[in-house]
PDB file of N, CA and C in Angstrom:
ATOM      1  N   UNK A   1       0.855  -1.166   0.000  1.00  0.00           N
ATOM      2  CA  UNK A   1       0.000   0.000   0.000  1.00  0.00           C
ATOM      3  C   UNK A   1       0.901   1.227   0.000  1.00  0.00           C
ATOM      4  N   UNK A   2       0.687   2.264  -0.919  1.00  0.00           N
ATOM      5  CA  UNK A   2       1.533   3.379  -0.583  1.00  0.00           C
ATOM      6  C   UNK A   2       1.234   4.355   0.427  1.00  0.00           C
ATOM      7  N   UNK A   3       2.203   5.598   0.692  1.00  0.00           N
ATOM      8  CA  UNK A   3       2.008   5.772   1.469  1.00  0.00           C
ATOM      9  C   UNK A   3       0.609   6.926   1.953  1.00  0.00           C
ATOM     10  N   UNK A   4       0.476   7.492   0.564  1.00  0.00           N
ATOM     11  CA  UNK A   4      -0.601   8.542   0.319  1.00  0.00           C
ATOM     12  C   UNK A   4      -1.877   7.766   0.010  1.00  0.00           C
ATOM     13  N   UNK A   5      -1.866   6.553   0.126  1.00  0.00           N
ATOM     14  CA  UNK A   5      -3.641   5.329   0.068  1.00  0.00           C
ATOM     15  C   UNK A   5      -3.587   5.300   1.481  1.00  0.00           C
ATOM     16  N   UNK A   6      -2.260   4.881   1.615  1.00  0.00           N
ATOM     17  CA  UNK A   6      -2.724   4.434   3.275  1.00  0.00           C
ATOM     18  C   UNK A   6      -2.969   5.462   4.098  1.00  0.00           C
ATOM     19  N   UNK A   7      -2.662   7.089   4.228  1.00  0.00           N
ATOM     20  CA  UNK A   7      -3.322   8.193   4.587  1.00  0.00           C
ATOM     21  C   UNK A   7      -3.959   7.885   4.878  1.00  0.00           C
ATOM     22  N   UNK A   8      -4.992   8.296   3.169  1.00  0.00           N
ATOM     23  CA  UNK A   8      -6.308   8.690   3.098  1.00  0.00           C
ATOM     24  C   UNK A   8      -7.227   7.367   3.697  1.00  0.00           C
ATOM     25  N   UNK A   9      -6.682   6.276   3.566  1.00  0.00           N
ATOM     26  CA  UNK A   9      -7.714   5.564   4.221  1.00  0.00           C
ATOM     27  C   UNK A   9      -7.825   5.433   5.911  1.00  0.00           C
ATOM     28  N   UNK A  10      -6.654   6.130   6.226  1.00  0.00           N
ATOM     29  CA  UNK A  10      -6.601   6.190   7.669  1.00  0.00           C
ATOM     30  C   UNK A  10      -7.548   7.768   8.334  1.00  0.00           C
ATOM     31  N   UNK A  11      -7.146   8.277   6.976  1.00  0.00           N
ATOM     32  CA  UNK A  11      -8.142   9.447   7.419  1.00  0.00           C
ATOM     33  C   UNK A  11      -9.959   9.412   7.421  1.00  0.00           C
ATOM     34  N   UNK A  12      -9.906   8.580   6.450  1.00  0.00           N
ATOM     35  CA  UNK A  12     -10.903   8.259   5.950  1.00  0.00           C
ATOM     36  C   UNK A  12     -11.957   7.401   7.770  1.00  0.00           C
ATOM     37  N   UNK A  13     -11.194   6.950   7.994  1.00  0.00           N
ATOM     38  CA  UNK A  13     -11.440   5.585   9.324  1.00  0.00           C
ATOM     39  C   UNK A  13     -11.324   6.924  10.244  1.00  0.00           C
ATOM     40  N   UNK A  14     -10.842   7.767  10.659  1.00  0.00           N
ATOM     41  CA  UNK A  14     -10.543   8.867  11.737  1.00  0.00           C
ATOM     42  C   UNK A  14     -12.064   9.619  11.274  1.00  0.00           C
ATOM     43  N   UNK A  15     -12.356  10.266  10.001  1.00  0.00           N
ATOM     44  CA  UNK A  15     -13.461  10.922   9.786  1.00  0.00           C
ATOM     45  C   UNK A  15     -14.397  10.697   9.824  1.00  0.00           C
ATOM     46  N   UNK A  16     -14.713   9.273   9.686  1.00  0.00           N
ATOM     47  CA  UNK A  16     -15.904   8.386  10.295  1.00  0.00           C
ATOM     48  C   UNK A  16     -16.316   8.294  12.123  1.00  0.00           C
ATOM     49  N   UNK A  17     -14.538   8.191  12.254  1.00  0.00           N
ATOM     50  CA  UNK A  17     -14.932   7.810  13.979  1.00  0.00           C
ATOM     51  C   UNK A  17     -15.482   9.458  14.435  1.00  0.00           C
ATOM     52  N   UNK A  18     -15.067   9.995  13.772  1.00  0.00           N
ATOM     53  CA  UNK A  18     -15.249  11.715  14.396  1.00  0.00           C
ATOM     54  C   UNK A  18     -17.087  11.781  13.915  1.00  0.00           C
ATOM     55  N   UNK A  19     -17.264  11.500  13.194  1.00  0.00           N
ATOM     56  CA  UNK A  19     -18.973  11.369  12.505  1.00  0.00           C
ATOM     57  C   UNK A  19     -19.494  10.731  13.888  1.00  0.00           C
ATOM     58  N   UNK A  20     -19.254   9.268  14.256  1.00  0.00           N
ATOM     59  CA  UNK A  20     -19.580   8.572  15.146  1.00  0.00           C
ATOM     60  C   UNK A  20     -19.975   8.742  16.386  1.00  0.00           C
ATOM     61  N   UNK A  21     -18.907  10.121  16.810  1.00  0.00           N
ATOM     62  CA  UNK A  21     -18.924  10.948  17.805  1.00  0.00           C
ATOM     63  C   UNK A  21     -20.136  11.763  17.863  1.00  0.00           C
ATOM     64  N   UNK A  22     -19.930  12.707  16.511  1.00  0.00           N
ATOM     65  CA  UNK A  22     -20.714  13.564  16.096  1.00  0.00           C
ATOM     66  C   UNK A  22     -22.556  13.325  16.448  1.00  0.00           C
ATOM     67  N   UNK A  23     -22.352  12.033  16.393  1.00  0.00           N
ATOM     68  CA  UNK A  23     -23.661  11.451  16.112  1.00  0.00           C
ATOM     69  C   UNK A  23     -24.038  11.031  17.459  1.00  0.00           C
ATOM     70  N   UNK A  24     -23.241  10.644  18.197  1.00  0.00           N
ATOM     71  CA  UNK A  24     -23.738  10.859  19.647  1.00  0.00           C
ATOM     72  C   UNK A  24     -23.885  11.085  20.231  1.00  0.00           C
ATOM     73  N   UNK A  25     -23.197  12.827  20.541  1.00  0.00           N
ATOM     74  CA  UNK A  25     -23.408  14.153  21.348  1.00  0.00           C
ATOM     75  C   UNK A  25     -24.609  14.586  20.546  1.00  0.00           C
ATOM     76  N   UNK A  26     -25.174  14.728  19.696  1.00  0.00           N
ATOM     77  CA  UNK A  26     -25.679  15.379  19.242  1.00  0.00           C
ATOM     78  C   UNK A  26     -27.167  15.684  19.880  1.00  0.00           C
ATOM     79  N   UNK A  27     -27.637  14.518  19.721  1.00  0.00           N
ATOM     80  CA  UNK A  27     -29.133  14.632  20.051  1.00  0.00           C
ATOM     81  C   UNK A  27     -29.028  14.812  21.762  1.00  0.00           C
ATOM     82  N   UNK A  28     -28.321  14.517  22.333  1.00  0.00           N
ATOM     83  CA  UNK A  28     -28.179  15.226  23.426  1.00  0.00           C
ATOM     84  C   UNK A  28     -28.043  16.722  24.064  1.00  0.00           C
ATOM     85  N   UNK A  29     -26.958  17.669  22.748  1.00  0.00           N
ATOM     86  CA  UNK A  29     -26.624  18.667  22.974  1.00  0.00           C
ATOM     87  C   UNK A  29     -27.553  18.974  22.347  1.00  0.00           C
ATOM     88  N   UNK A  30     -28.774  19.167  21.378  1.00  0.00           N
ATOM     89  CA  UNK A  30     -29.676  19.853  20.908  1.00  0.00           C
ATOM     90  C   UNK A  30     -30.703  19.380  21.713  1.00  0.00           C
ATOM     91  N   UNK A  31     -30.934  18.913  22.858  1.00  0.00           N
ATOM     92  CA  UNK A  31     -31.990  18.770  23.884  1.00  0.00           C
ATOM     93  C   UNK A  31     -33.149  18.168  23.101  1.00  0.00           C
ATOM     94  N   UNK A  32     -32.776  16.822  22.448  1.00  0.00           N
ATOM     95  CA  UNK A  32     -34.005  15.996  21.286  1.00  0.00           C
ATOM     96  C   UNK A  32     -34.822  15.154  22.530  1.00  0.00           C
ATOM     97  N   UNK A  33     -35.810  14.569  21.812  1.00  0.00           N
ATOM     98  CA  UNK A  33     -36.346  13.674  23.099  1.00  0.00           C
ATOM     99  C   UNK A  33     -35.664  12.451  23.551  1.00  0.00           C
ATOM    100  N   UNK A  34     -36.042  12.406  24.540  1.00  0.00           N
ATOM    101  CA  UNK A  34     -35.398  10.918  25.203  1.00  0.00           C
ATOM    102  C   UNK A  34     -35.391   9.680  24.221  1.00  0.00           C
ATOM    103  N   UNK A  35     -36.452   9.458  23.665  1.00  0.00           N
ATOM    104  CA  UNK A  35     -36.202   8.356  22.685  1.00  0.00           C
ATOM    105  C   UNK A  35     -35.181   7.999  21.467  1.00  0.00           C
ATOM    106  N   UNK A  36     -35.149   9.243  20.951  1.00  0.00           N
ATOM    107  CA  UNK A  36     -34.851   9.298  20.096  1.00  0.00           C
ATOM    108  C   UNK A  36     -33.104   9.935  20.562  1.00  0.00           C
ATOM    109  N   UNK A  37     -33.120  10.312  21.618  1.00  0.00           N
ATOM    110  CA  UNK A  37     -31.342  10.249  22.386  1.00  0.00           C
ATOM    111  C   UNK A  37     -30.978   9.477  22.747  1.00  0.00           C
ATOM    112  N   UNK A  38     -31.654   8.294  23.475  1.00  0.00           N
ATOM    113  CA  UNK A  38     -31.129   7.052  23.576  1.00  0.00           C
ATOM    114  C   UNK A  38     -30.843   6.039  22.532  1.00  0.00           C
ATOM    115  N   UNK A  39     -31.788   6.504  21.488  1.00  0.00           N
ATOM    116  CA  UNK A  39     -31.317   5.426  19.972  1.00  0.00           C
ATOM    117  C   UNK A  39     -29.934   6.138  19.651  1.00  0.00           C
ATOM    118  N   UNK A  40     -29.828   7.028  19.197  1.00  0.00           N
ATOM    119  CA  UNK A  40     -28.819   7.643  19.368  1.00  0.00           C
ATOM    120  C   UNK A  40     -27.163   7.749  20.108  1.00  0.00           C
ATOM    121  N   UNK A  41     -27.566   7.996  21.089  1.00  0.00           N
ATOM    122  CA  UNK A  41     -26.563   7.085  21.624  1.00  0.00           C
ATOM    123  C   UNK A  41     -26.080   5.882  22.042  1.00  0.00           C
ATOM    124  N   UNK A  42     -26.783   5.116  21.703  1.00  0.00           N
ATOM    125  CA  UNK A  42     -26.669   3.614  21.720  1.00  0.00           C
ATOM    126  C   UNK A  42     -26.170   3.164  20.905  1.00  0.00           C
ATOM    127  N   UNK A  43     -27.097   3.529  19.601  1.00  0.00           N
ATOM    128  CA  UNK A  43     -26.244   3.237  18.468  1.00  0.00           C
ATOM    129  C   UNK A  43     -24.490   4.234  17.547  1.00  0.00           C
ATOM    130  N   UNK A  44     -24.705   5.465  18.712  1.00  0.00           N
ATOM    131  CA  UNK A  44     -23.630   5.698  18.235  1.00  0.00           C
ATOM    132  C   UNK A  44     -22.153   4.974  19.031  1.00  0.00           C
ATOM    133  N   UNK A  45     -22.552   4.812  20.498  1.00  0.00           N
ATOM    134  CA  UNK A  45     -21.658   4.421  20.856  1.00  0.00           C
ATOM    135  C   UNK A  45     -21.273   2.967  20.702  1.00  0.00           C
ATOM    136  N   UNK A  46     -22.166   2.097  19.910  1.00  0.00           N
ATOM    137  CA  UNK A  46     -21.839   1.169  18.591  1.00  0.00           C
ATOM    138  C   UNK A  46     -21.406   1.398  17.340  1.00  0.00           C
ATOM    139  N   UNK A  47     -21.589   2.890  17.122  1.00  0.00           N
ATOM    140  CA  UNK A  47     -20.556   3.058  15.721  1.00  0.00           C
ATOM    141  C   UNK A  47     -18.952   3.359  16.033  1.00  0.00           C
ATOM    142  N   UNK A  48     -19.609   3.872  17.234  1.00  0.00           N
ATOM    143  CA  UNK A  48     -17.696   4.247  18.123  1.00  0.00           C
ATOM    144  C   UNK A  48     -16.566   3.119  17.945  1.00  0.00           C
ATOM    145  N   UNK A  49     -17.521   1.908  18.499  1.00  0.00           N
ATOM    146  CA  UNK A  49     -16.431   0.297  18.390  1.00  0.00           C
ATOM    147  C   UNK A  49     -16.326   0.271  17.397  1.00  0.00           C
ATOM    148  N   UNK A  50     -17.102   0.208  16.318  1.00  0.00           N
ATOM    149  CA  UNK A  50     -16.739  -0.396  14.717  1.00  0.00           C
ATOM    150  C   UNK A  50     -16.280   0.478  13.860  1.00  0.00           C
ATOM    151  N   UNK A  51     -16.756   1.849  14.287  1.00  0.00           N
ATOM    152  CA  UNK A  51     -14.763   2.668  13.610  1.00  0.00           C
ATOM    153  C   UNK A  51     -13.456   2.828  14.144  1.00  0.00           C
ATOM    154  N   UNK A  52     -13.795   2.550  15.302  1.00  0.00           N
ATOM    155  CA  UNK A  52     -12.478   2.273  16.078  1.00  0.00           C
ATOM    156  C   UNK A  52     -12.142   1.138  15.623  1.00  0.00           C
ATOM    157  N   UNK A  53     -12.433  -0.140  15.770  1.00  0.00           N
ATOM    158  CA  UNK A  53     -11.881  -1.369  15.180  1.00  0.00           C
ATOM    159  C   UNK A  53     -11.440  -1.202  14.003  1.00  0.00           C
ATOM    160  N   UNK A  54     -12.437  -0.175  12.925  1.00  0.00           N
ATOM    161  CA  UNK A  54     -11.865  -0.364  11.937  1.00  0.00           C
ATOM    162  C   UNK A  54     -10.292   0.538  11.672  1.00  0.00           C
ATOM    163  N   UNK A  55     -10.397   1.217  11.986  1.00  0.00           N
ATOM    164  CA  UNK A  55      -9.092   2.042  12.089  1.00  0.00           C
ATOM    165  C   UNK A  55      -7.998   1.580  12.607  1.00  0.00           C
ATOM    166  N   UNK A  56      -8.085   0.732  14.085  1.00  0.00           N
ATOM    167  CA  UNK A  56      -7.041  -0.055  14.758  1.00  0.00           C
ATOM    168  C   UNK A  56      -6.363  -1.368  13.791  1.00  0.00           C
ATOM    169  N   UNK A  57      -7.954  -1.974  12.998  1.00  0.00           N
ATOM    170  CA  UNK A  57      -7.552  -2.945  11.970  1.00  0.00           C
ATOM    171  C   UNK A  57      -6.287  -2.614  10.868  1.00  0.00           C
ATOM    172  N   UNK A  58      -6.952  -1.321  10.370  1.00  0.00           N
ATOM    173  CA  UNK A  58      -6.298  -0.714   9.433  1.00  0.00           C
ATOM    174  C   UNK A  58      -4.435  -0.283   9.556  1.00  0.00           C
ATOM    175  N   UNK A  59      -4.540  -0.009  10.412  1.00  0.00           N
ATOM    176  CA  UNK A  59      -2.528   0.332  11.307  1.00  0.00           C
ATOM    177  C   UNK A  59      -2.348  -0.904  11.557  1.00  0.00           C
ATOM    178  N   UNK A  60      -2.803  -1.747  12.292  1.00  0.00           N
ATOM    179  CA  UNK A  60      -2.216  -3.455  12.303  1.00  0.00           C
ATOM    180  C   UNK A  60      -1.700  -3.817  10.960  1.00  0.00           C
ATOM    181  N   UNK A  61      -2.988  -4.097  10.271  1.00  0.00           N
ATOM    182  CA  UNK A  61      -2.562  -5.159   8.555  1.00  0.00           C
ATOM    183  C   UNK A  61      -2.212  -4.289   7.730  1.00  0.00           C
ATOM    184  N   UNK A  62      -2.330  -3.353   7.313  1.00  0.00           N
ATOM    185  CA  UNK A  62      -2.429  -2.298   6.367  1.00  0.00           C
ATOM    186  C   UNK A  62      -3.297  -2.151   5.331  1.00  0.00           C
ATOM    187  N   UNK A  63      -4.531  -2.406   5.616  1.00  0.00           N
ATOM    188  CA  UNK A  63      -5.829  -2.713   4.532  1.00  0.00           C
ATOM    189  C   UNK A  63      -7.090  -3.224   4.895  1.00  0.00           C
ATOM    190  N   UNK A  64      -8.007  -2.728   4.381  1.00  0.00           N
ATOM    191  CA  UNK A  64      -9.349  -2.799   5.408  1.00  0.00           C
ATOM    192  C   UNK A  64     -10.026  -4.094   5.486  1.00  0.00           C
ATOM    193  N   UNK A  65     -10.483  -4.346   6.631  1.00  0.00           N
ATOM    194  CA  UNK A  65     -11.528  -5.043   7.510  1.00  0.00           C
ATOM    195  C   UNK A  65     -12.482  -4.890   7.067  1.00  0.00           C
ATOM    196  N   UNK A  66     -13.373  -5.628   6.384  1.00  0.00           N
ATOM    197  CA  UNK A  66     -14.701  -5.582   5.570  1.00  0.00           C
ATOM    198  C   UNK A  66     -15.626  -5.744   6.883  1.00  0.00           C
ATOM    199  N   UNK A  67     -15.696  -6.455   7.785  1.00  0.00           N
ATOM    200  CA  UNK A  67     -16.779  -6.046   8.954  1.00  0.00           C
ATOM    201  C   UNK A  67     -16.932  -4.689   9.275  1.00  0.00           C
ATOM    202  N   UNK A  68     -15.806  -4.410  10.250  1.00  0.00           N
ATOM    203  CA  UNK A  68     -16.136  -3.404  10.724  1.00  0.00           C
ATOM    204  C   UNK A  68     -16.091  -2.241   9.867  1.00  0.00           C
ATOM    205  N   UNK A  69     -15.796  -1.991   8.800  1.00  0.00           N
ATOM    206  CA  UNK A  69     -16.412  -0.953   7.829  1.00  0.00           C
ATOM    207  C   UNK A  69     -17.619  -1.206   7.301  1.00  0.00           C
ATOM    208  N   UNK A  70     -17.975  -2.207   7.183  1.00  0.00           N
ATOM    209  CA  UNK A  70     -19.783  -2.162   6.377  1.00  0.00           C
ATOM    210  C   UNK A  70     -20.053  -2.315   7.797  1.00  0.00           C
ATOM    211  N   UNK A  71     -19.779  -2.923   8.553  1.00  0.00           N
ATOM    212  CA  UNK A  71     -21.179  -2.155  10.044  1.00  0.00           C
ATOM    213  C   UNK A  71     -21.036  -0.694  10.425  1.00  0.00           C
ATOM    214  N   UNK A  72     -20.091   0.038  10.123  1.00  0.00           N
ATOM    215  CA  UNK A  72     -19.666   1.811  10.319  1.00  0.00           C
ATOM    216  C   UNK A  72     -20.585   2.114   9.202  1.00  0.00           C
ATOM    217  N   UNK A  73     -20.430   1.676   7.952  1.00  0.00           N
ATOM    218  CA  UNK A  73     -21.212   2.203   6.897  1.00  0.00           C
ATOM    219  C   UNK A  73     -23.006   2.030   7.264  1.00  0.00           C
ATOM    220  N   UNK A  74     -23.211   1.297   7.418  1.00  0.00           N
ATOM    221  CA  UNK A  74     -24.576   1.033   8.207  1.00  0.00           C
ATOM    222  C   UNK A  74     -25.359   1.601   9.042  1.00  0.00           C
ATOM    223  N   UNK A  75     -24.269   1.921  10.279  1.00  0.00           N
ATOM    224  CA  UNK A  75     -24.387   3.344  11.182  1.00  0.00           C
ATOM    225  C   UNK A  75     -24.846   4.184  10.510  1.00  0.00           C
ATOM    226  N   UNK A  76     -23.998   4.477   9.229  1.00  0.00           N
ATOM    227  CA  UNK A  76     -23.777   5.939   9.512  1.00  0.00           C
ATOM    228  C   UNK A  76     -25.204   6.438   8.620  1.00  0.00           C
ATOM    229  N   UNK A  77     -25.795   5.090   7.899  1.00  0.00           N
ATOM    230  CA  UNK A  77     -26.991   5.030   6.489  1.00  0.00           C
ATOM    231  C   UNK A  77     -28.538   5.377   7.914  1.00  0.00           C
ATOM    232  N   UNK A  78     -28.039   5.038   9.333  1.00  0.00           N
ATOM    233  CA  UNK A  78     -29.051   4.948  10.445  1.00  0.00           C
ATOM    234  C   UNK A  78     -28.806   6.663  11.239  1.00  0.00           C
ATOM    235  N   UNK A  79     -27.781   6.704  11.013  1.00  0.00           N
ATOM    236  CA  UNK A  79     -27.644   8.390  11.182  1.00  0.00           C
ATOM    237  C   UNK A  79     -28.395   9.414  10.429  1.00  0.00           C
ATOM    238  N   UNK A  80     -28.161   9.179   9.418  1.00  0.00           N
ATOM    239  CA  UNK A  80     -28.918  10.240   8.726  1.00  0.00           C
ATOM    240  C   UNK A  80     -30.396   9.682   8.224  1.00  0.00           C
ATOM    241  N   UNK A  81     -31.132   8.130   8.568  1.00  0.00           N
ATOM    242  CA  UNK A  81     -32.276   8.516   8.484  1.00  0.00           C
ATOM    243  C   UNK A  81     -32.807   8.425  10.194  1.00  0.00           C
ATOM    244  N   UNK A  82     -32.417   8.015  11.262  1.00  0.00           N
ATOM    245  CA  UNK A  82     -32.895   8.523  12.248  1.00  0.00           C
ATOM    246  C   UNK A  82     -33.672   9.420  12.784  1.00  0.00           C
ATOM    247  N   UNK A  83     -33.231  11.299  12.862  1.00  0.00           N
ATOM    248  CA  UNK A  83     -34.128  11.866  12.361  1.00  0.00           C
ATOM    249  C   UNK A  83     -35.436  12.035  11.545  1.00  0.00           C
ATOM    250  N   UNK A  84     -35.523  11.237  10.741  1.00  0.00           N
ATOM    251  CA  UNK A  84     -36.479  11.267   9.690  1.00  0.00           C
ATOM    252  C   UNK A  84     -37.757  10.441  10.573  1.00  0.00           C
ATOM    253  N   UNK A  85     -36.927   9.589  11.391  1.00  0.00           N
ATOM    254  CA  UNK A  85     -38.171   8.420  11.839  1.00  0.00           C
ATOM    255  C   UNK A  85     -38.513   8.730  12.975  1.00  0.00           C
ATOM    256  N   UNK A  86     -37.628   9.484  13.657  1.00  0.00           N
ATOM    257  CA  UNK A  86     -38.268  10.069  15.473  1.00  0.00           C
ATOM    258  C   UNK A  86     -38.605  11.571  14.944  1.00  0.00           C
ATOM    259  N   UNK A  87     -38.789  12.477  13.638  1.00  0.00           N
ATOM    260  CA  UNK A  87     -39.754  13.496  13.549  1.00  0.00           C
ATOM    261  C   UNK A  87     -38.964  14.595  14.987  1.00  0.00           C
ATOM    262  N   UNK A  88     -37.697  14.793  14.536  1.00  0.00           N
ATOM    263  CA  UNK A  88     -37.195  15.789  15.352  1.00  0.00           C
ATOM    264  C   UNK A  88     -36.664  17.168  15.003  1.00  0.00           C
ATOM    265  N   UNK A  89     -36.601  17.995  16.292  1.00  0.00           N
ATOM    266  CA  UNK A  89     -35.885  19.206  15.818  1.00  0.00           C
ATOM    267  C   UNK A  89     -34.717  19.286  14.741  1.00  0.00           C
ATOM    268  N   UNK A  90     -34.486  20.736  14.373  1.00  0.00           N
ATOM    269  CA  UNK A  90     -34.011  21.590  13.020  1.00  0.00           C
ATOM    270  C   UNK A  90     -32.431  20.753  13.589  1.00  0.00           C
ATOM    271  N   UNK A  91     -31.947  21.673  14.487  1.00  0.00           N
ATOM    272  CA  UNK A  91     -30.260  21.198  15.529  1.00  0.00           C
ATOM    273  C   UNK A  91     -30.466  19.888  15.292  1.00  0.00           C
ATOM    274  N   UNK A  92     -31.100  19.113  16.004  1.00  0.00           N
ATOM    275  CA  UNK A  92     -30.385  17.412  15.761  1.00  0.00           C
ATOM    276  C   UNK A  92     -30.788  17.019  14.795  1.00  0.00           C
ATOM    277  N   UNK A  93     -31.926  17.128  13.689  1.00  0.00           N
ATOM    278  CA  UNK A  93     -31.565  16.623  12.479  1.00  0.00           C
ATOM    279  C   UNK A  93     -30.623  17.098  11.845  1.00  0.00           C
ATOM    280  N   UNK A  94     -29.956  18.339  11.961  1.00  0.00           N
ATOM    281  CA  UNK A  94     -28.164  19.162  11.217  1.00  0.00           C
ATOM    282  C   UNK A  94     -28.050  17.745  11.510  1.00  0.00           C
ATOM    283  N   UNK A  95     -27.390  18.122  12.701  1.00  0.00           N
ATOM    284  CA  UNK A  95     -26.286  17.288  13.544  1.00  0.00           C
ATOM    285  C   UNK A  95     -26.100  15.953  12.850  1.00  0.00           C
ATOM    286  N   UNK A  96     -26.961  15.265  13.323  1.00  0.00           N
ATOM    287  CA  UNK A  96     -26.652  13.748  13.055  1.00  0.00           C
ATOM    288  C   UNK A  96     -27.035  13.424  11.651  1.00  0.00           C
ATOM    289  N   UNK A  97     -28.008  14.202  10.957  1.00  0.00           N
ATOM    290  CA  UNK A  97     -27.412  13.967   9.383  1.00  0.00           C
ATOM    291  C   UNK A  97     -26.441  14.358   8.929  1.00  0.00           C
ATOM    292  N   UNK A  98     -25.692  15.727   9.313  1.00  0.00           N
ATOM    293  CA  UNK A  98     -24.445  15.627   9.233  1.00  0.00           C
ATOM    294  C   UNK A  98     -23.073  14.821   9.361  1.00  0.00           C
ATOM    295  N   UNK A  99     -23.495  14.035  10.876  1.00  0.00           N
ATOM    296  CA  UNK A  99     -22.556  12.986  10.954  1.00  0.00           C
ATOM    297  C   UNK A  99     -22.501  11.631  10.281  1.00  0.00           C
ATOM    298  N   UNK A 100     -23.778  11.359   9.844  1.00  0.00           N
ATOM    299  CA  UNK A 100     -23.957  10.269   9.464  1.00  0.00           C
ATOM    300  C   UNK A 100     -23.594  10.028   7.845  1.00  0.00           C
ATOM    301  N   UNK A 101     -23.648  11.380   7.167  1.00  0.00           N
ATOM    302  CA  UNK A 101     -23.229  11.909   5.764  1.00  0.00           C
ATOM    303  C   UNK A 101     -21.625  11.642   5.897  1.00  0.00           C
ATOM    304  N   UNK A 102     -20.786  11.813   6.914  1.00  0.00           N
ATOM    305  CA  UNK A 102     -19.459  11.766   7.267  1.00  0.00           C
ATOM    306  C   UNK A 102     -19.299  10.494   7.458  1.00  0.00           C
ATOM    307  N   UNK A 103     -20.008   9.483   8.509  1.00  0.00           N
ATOM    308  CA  UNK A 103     -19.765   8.186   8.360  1.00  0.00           C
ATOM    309  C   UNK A 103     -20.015   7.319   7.201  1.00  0.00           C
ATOM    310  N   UNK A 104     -20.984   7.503   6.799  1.00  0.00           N
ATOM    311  CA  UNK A 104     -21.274   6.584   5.538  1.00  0.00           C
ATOM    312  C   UNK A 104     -20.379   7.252   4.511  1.00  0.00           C
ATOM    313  N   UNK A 105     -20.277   7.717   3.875  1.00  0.00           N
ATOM    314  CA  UNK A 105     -19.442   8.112   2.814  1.00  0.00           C
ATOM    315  C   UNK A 105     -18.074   7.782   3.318  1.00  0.00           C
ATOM    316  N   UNK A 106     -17.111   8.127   3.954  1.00  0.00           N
ATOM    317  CA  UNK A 106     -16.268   7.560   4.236  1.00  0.00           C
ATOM    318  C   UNK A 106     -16.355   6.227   4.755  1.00  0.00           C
ATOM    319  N   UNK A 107     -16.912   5.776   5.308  1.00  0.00           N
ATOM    320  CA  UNK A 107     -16.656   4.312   5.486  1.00  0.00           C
ATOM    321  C   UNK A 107     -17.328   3.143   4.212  1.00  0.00           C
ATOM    322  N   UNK A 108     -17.885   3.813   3.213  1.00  0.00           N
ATOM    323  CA  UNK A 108     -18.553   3.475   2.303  1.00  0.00           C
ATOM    324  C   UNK A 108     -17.198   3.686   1.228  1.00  0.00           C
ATOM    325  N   UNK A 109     -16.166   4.413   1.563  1.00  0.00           N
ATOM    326  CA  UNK A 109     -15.064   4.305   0.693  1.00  0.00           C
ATOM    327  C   UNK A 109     -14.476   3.093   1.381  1.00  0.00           C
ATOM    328  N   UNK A 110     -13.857   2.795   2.027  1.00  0.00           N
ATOM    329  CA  UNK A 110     -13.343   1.613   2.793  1.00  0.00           C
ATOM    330  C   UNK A 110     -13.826   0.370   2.683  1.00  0.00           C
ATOM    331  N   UNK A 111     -15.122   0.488   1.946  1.00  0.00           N
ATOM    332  CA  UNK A 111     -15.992  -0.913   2.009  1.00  0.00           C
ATOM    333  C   UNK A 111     -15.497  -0.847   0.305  1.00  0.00           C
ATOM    334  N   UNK A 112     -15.657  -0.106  -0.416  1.00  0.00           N
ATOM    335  CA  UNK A 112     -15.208  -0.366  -1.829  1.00  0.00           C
ATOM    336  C   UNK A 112     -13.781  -0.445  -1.763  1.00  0.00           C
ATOM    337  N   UNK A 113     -12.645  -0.083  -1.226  1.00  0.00           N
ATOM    338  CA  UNK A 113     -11.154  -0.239  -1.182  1.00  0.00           C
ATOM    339  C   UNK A 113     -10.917  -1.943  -0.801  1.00  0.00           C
ATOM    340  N   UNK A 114     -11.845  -1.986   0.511  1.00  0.00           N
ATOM    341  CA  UNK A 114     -11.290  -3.564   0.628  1.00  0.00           C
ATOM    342  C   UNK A 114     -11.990  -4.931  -0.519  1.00  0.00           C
ATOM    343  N   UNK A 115     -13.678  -4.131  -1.005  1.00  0.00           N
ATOM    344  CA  UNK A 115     -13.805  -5.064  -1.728  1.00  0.00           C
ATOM    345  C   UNK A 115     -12.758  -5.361  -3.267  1.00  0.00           C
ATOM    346  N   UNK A 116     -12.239  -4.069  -3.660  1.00  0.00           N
ATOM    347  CA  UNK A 116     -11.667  -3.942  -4.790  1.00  0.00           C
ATOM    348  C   UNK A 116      -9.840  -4.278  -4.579  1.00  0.00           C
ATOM    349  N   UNK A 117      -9.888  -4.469  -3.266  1.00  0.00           N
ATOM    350  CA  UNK A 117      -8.289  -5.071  -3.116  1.00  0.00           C
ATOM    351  C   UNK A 117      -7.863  -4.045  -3.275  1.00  0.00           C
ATOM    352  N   UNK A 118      -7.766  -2.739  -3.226  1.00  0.00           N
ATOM    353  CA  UNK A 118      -7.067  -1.744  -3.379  1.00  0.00           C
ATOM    354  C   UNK A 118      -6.757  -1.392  -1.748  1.00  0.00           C
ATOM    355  N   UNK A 119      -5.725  -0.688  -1.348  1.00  0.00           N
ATOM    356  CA  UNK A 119      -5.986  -0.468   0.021  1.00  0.00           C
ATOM    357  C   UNK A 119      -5.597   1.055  -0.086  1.00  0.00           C
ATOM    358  N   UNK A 120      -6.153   1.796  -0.360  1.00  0.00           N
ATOM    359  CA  UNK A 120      -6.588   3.341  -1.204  1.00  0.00           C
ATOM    360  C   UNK A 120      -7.165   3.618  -2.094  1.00  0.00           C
TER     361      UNK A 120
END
């Protein structure tokens, strides 16, 4: 892997975990309802492990982990319709469609790098 693939895919795994984050302060710091903050953080602090794994994977072998990137990618497809299904405020729908636009797309690159054997 060179050294400018392996970056970007490390950045790529960092910009997700930061989405992941994103996605779980959120509905908290925009004062959303309880339901829909506890899905939220539940499931973000399940996207937390599986971009973290995937990133830790990634510096071990040097090339991605098809689990834990299609379960990050998954997250992040539950991030941005979340909102849509608990019918919430302007702030946490930003928020966590924002983050979830950050997780899936980047970890949705990582799921095509490892399927395509490329590791960038």
């Amino acid at each position: 892997m060179s050294n400018s693939s392996s970056r970007f895919l490390k950045a790529c795994g960092l910009l997700a975990l930061a989405g992941c984050l994103g996605a779980t302060v959120t509905a908290p710091a925009a004062g959303a309802s309880a339901a829909f903050t506890g899905s939220l953080v539940a499931s973000g602090l399940l996207g937390l492990i599986f971009a973290g794994r995937n990133v830790q994977l990634l510096e071990r072998d040097g090339q991605v982990s098809l689990p834990p990137a299609v379960l990050t990618t998954i997250h992040g497809g539950w991030y941005m319709l979340a909102p849509l299904v608990y019918d919430v405020g302007f702030l946490a729908t930003l928020g966590t469609q924002l983050s979830g636009t950050l997780v899936a797309t980047f970890g949705a690159y990582a799921v095509v790098a490892g399927l395509s054997g490329h590791s960038g």
